[in-house]
C-alpha atoms as a PDB file:
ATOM      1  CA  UNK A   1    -213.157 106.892 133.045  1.00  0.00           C
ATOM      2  CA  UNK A   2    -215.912 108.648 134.220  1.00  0.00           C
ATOM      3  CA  UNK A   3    -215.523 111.866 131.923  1.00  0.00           C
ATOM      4  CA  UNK A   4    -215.837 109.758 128.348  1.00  0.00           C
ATOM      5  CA  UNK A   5    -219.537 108.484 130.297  1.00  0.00           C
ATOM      6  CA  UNK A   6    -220.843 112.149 131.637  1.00  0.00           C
ATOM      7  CA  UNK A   7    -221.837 115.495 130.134  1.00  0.00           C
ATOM      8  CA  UNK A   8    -221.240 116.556 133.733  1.00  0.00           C
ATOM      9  CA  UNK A   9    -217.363 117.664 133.225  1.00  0.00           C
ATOM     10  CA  UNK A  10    -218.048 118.927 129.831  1.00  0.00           C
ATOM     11  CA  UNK A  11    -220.837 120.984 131.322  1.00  0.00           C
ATOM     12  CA  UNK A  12    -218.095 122.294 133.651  1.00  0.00           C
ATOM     13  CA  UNK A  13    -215.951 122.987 131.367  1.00  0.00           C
ATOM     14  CA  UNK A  14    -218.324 125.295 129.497  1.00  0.00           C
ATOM     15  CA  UNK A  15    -218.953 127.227 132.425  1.00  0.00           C
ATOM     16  CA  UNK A  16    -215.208 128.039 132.567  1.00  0.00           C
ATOM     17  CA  UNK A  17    -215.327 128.812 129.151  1.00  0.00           C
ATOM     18  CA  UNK A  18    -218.021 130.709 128.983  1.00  0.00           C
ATOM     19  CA  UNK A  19    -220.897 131.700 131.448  1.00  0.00           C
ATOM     20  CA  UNK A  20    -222.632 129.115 134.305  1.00  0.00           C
ATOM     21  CA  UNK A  21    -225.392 126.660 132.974  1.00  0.00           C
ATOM     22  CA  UNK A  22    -227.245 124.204 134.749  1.00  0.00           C
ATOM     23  CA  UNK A  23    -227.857 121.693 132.180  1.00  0.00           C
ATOM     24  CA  UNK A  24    -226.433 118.690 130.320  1.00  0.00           C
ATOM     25  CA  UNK A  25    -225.230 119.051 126.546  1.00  0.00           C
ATOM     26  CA  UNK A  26    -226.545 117.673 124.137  1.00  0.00           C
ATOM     27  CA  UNK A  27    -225.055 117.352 120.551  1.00  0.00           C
ATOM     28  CA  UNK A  28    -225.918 119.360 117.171  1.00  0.00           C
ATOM     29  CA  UNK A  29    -223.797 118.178 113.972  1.00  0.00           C
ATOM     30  CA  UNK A  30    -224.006 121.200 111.296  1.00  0.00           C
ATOM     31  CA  UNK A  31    -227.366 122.879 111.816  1.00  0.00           C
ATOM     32  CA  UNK A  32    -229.200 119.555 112.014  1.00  0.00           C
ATOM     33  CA  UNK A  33    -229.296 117.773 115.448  1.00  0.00           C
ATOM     34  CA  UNK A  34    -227.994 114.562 115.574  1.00  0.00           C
ATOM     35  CA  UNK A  35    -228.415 112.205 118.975  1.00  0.00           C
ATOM     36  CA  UNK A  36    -227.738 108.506 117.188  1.00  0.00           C
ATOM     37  CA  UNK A  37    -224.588 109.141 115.011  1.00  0.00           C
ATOM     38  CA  UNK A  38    -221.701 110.853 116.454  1.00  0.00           C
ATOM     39  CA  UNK A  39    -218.649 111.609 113.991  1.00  0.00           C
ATOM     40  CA  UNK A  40    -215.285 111.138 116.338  1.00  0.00           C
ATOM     41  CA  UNK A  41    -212.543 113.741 116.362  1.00  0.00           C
ATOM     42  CA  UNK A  42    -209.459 113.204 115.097  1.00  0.00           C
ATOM     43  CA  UNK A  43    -206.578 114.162 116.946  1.00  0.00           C
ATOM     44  CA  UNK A  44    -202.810 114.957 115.649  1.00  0.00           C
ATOM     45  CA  UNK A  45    -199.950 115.760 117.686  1.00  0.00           C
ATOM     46  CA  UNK A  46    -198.416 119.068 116.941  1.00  0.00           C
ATOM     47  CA  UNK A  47    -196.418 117.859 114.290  1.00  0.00           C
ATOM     48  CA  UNK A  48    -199.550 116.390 112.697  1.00  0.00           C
ATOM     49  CA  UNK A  49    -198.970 112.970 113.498  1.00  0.00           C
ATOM     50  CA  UNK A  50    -202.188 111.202 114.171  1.00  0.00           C
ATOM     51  CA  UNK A  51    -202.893 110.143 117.711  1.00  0.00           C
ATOM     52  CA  UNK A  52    -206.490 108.803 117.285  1.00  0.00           C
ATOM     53  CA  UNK A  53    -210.066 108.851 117.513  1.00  0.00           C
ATOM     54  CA  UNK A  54    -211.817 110.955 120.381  1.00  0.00           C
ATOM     55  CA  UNK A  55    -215.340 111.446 121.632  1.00  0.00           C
ATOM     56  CA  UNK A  56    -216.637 114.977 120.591  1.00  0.00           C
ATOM     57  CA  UNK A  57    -216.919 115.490 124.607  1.00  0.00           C
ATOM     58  CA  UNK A  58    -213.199 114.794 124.670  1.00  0.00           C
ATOM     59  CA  UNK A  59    -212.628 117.248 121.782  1.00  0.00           C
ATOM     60  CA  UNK A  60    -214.881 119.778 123.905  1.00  0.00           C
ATOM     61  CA  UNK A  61    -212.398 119.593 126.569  1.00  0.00           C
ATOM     62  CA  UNK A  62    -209.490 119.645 124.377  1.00  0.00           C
ATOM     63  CA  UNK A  63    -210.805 123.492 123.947  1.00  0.00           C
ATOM     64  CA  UNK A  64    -212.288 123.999 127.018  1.00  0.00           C
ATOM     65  CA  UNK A  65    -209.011 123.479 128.576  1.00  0.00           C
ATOM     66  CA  UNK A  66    -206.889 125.705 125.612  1.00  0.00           C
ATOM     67  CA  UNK A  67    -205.262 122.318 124.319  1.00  0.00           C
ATOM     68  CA  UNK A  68    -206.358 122.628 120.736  1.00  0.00           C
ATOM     69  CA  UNK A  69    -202.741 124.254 118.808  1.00  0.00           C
ATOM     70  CA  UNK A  70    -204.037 124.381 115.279  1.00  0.00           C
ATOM     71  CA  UNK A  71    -207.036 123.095 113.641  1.00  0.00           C
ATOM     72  CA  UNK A  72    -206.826 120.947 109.674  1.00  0.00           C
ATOM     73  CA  UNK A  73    -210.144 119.781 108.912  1.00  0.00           C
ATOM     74  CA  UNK A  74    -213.399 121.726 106.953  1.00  0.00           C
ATOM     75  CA  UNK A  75    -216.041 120.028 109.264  1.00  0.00           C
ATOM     76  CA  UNK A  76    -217.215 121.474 112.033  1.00  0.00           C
ATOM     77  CA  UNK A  77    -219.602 119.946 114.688  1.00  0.00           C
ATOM     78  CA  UNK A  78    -221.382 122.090 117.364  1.00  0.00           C
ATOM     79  CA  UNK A  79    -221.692 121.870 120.607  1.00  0.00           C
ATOM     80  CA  UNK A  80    -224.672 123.479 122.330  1.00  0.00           C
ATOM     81  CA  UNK A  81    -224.768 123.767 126.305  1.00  0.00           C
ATOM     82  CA  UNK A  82    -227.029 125.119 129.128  1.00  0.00           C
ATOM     83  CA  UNK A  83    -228.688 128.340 129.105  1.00  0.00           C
ATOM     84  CA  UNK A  84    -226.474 131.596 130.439  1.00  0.00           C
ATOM     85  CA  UNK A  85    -227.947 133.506 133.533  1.00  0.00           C
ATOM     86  CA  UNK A  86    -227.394 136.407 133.131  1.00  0.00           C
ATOM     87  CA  UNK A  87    -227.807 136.550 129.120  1.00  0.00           C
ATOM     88  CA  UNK A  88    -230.595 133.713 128.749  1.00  0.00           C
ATOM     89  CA  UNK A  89    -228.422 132.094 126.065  1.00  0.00           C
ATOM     90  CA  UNK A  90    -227.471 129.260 125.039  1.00  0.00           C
ATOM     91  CA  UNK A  91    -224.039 128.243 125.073  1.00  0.00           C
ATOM     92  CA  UNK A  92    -222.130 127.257 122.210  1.00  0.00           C
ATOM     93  CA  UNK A  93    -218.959 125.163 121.248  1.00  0.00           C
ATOM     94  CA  UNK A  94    -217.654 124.563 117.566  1.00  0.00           C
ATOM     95  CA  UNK A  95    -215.327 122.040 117.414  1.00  0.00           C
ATOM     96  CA  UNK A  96    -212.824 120.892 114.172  1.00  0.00           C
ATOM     97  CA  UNK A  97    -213.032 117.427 112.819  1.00  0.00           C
ATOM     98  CA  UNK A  98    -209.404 117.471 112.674  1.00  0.00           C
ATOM     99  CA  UNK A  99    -207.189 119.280 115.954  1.00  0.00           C
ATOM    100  CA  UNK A 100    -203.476 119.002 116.672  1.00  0.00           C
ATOM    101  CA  UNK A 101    -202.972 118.959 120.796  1.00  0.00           C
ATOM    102  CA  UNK A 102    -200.223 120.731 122.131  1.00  0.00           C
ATOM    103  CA  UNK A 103    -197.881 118.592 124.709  1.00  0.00           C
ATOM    104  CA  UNK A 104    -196.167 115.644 124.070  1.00  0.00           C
ATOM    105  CA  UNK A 105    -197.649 112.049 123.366  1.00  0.00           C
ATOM    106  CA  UNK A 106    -195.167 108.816 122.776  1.00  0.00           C
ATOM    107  CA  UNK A 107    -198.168 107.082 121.142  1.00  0.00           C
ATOM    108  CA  UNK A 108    -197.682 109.207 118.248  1.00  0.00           C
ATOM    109  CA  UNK A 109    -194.256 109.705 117.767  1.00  0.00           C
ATOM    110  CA  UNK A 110    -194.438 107.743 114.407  1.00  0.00           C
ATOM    111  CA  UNK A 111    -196.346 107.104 111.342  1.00  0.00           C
ATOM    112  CA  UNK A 112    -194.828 103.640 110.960  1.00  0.00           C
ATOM    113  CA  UNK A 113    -196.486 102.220 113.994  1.00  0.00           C
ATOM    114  CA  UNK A 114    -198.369  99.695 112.974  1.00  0.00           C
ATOM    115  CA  UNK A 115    -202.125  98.840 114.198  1.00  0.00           C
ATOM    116  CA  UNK A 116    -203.351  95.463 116.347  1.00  0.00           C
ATOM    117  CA  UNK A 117    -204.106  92.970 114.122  1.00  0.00           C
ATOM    118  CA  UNK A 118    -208.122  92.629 113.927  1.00  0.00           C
ATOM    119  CA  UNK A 119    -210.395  90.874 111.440  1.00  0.00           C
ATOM    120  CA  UNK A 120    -212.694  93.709 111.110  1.00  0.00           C
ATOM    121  CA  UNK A 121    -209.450  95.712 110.443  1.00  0.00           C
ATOM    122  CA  UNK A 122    -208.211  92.753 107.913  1.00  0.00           C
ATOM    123  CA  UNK A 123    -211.824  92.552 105.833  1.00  0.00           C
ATOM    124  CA  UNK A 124    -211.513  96.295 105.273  1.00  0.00           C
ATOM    125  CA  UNK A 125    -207.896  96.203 104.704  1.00  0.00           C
ATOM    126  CA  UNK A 126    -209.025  93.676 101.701  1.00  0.00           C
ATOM    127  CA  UNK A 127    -212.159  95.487 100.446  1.00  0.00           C
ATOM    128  CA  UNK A 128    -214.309  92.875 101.535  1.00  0.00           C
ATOM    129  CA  UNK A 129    -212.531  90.514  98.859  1.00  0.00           C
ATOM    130  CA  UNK A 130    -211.470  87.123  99.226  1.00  0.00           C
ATOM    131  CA  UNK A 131    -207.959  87.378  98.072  1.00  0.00           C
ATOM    132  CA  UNK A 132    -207.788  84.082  96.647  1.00  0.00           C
ATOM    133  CA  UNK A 133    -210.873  83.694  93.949  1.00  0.00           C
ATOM    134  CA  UNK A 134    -211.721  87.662  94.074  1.00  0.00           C
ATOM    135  CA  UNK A 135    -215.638  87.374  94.969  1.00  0.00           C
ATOM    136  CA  UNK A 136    -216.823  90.038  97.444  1.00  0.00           C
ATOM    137  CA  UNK A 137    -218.474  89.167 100.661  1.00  0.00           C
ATOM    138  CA  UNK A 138    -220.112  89.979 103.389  1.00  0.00           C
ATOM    139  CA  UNK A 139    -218.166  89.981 106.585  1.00  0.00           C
ATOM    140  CA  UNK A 140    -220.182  86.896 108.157  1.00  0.00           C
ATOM    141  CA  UNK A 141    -218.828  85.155 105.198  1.00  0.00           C
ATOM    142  CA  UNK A 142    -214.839  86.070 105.356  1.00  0.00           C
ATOM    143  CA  UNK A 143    -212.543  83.965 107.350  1.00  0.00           C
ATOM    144  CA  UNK A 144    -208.772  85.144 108.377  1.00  0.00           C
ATOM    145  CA  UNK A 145    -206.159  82.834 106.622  1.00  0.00           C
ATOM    146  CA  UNK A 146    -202.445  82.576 107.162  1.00  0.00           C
ATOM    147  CA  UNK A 147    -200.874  82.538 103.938  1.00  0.00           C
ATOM    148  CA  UNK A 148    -197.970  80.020 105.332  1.00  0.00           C
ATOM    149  CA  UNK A 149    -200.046  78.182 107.652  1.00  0.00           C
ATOM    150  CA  UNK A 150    -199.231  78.593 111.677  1.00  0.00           C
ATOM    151  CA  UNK A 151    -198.658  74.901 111.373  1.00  0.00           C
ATOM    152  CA  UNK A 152    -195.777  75.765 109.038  1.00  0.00           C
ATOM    153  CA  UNK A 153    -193.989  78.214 110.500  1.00  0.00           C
ATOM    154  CA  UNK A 154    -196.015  81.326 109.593  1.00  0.00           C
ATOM    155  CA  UNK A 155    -196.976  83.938 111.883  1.00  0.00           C
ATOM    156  CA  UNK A 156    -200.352  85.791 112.677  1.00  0.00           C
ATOM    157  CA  UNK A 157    -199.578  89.214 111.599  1.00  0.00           C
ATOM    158  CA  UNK A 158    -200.657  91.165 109.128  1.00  0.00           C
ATOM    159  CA  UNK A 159    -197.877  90.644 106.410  1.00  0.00           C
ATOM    160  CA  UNK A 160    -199.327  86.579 106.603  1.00  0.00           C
ATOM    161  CA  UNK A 161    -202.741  87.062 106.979  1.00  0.00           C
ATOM    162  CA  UNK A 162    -205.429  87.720 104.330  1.00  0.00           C
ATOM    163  CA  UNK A 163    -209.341  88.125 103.466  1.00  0.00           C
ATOM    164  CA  UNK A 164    -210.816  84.489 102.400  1.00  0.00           C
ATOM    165  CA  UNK A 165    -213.870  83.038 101.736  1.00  0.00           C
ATOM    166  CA  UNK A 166    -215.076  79.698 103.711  1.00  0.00           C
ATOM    167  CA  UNK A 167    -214.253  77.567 100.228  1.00  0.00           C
ATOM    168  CA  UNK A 168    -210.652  78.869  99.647  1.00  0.00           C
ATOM    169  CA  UNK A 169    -209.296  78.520 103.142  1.00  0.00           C
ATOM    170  CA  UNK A 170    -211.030  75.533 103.492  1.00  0.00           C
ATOM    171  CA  UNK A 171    -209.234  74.209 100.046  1.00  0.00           C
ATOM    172  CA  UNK A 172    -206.118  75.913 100.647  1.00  0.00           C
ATOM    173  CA  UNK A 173    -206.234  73.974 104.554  1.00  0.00           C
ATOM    174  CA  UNK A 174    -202.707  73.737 105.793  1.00  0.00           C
ATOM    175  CA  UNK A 175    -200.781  74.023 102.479  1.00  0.00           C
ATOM    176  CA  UNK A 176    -198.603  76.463 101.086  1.00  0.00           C
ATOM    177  CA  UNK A 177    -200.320  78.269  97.810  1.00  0.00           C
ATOM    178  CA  UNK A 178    -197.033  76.429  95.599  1.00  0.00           C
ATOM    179  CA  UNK A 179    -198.182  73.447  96.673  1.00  0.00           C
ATOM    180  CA  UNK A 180    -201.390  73.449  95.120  1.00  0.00           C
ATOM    181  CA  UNK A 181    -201.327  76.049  92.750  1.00  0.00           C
ATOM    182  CA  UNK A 182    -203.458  78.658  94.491  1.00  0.00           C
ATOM    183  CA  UNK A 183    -202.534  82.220  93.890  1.00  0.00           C
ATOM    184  CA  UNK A 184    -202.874  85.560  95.425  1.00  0.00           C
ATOM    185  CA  UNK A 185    -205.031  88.641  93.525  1.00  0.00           C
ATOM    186  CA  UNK A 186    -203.139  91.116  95.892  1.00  0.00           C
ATOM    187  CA  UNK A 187    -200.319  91.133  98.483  1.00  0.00           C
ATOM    188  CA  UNK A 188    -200.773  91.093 102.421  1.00  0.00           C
ATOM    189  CA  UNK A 189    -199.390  94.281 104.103  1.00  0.00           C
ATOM    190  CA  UNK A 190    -199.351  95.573 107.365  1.00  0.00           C
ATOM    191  CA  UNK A 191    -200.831  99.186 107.955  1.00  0.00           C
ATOM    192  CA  UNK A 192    -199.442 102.465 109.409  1.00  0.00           C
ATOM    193  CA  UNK A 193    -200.873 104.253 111.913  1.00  0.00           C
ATOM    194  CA  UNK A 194    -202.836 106.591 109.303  1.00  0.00           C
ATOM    195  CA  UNK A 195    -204.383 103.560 107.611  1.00  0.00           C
ATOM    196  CA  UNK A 196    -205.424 102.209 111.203  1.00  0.00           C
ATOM    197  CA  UNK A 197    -207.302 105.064 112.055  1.00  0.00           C
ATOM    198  CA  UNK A 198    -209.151 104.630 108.947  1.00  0.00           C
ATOM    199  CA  UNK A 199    -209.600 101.578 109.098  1.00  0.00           C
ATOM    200  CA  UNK A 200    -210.810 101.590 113.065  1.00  0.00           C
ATOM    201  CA  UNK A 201    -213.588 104.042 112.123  1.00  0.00           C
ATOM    202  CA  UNK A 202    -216.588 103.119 109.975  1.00  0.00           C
ATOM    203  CA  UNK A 203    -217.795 106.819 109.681  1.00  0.00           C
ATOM    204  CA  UNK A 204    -215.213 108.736 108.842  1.00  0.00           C
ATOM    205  CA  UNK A 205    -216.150 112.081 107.576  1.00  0.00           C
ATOM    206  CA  UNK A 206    -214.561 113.127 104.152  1.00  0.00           C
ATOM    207  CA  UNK A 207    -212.043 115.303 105.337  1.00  0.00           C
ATOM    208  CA  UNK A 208    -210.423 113.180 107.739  1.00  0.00           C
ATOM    209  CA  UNK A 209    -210.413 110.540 104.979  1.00  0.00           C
ATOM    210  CA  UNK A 210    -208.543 113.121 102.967  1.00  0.00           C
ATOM    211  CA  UNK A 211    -205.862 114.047 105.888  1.00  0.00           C
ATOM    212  CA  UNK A 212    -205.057 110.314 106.480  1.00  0.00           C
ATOM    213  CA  UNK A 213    -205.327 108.759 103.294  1.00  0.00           C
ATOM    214  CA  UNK A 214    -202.677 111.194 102.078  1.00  0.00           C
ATOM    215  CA  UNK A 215    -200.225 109.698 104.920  1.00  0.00           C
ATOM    216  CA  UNK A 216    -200.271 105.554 104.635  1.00  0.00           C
ATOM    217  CA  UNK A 217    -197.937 103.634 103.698  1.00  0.00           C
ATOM    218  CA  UNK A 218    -196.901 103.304  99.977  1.00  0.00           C
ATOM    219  CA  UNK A 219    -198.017  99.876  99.708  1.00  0.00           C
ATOM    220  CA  UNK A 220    -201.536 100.448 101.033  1.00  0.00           C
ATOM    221  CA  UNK A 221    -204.507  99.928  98.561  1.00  0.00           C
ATOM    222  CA  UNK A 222    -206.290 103.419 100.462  1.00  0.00           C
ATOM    223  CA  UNK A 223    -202.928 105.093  99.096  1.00  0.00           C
ATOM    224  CA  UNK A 224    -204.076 109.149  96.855  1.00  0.00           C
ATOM    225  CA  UNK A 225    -202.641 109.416  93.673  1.00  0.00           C
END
């Protein structure tokens, strides 16, 4: 869609907002001006359920168009746009970390809705583990296993599936772990929506760790207290 590839409607939408500008945004995180890392925006419901990860031009025109209900996070990034006419300033934007959207969204109308099955989800599900000897690894090195083989009856889903190095799953093959004695240092699970988002977004700021990591699932290793 074109407005998640062009400063153009976000520069619109801070004229609305504010005063008329004639030129593109750029991005300012804090008081320091970032243009290679940009931290997403988490967005909630208006219960608070977590809907997902959006561009900090989509959280400009969450504002810009008065959809922002309530804001939970401490971070705040900064938009700055064009210069005003009339005053010669520059506009400005701060936008929460963490917004709940008014409206409706089915998407979000659970916590227990649970993620697409990925491997680069899976590795960080496992801390980078292989699950059967315990050595860390980089992800080049990790493989996805099925812990009951497909060939057996097992399915690819996250309650089956686990980190492994290139030694175990090749040892372990088609077998089931009984069958040759192999045994698991933790047990598969599948995510919630809160541990998805976390797990779908490499830099997550602290206080968005915070919000979500305080809502997964009880059996998830990323589980507070």
């Amino acid at each position: 869609m074109a407005y998640l590839t062009s400063s153009k409607l976000v520069a619109s939408a801070f004229e609305s907002r504010a005063a008329h500008h004639n030129h593109a945004i750029h991005v300012v995180l804090g008081k320091k001006e970032n243009n290679d890392v940009e931290s997403l925006i988490l967005k909630l419901d208006v219960a608070g359920i977590p809907i997902g990860w959006v561009s900090q031009e989509e959280g400009a025109l969450l504002y810009c168009r008065d959809q922002v209900a309530w804001e939970a996070g401490t971070e705040v990034l900064r938009l700055r746009g064009g210069i005003n006419r009339t005053t010669g300033r520059r506009s400005v934007l701060d936008i929460n970390s963490i917004v709940a959207t008014r409206g409706s969204d089915r998407s979000a109308s659970t916590l227990n809705d649970v993620p697409a099955l990925t491997n680069a989800g899976l590795f960080q599900r496992d801390g980078y583990l292989c699950l059967y000897c315990g050595e860390e690894l980089p992800v080049r090195l990790l493989t996805r296993d099925h812990v009951v083989p497909l060939s057996r009856g097992g399915e690819d889903s996250w309650e089956n599936v686990v980190s492994s190095c290139r030694a175990c799953n090749h040892r372990k093959a088609d077998r089931l772990l009984d069958e040759i004695g192999m045994k698991l240092i933790a047990v598969p699970y599948a995510p919630n929506r809160a541990e998805g988002l976390i797990l779908a977004n490499r830099r997550i700021l602290a206080d968005q760790m915070m919000f979500l990591s305080g809502r997964v699932g009880r059996g998830s290793r990323m589980r507070r207290g």
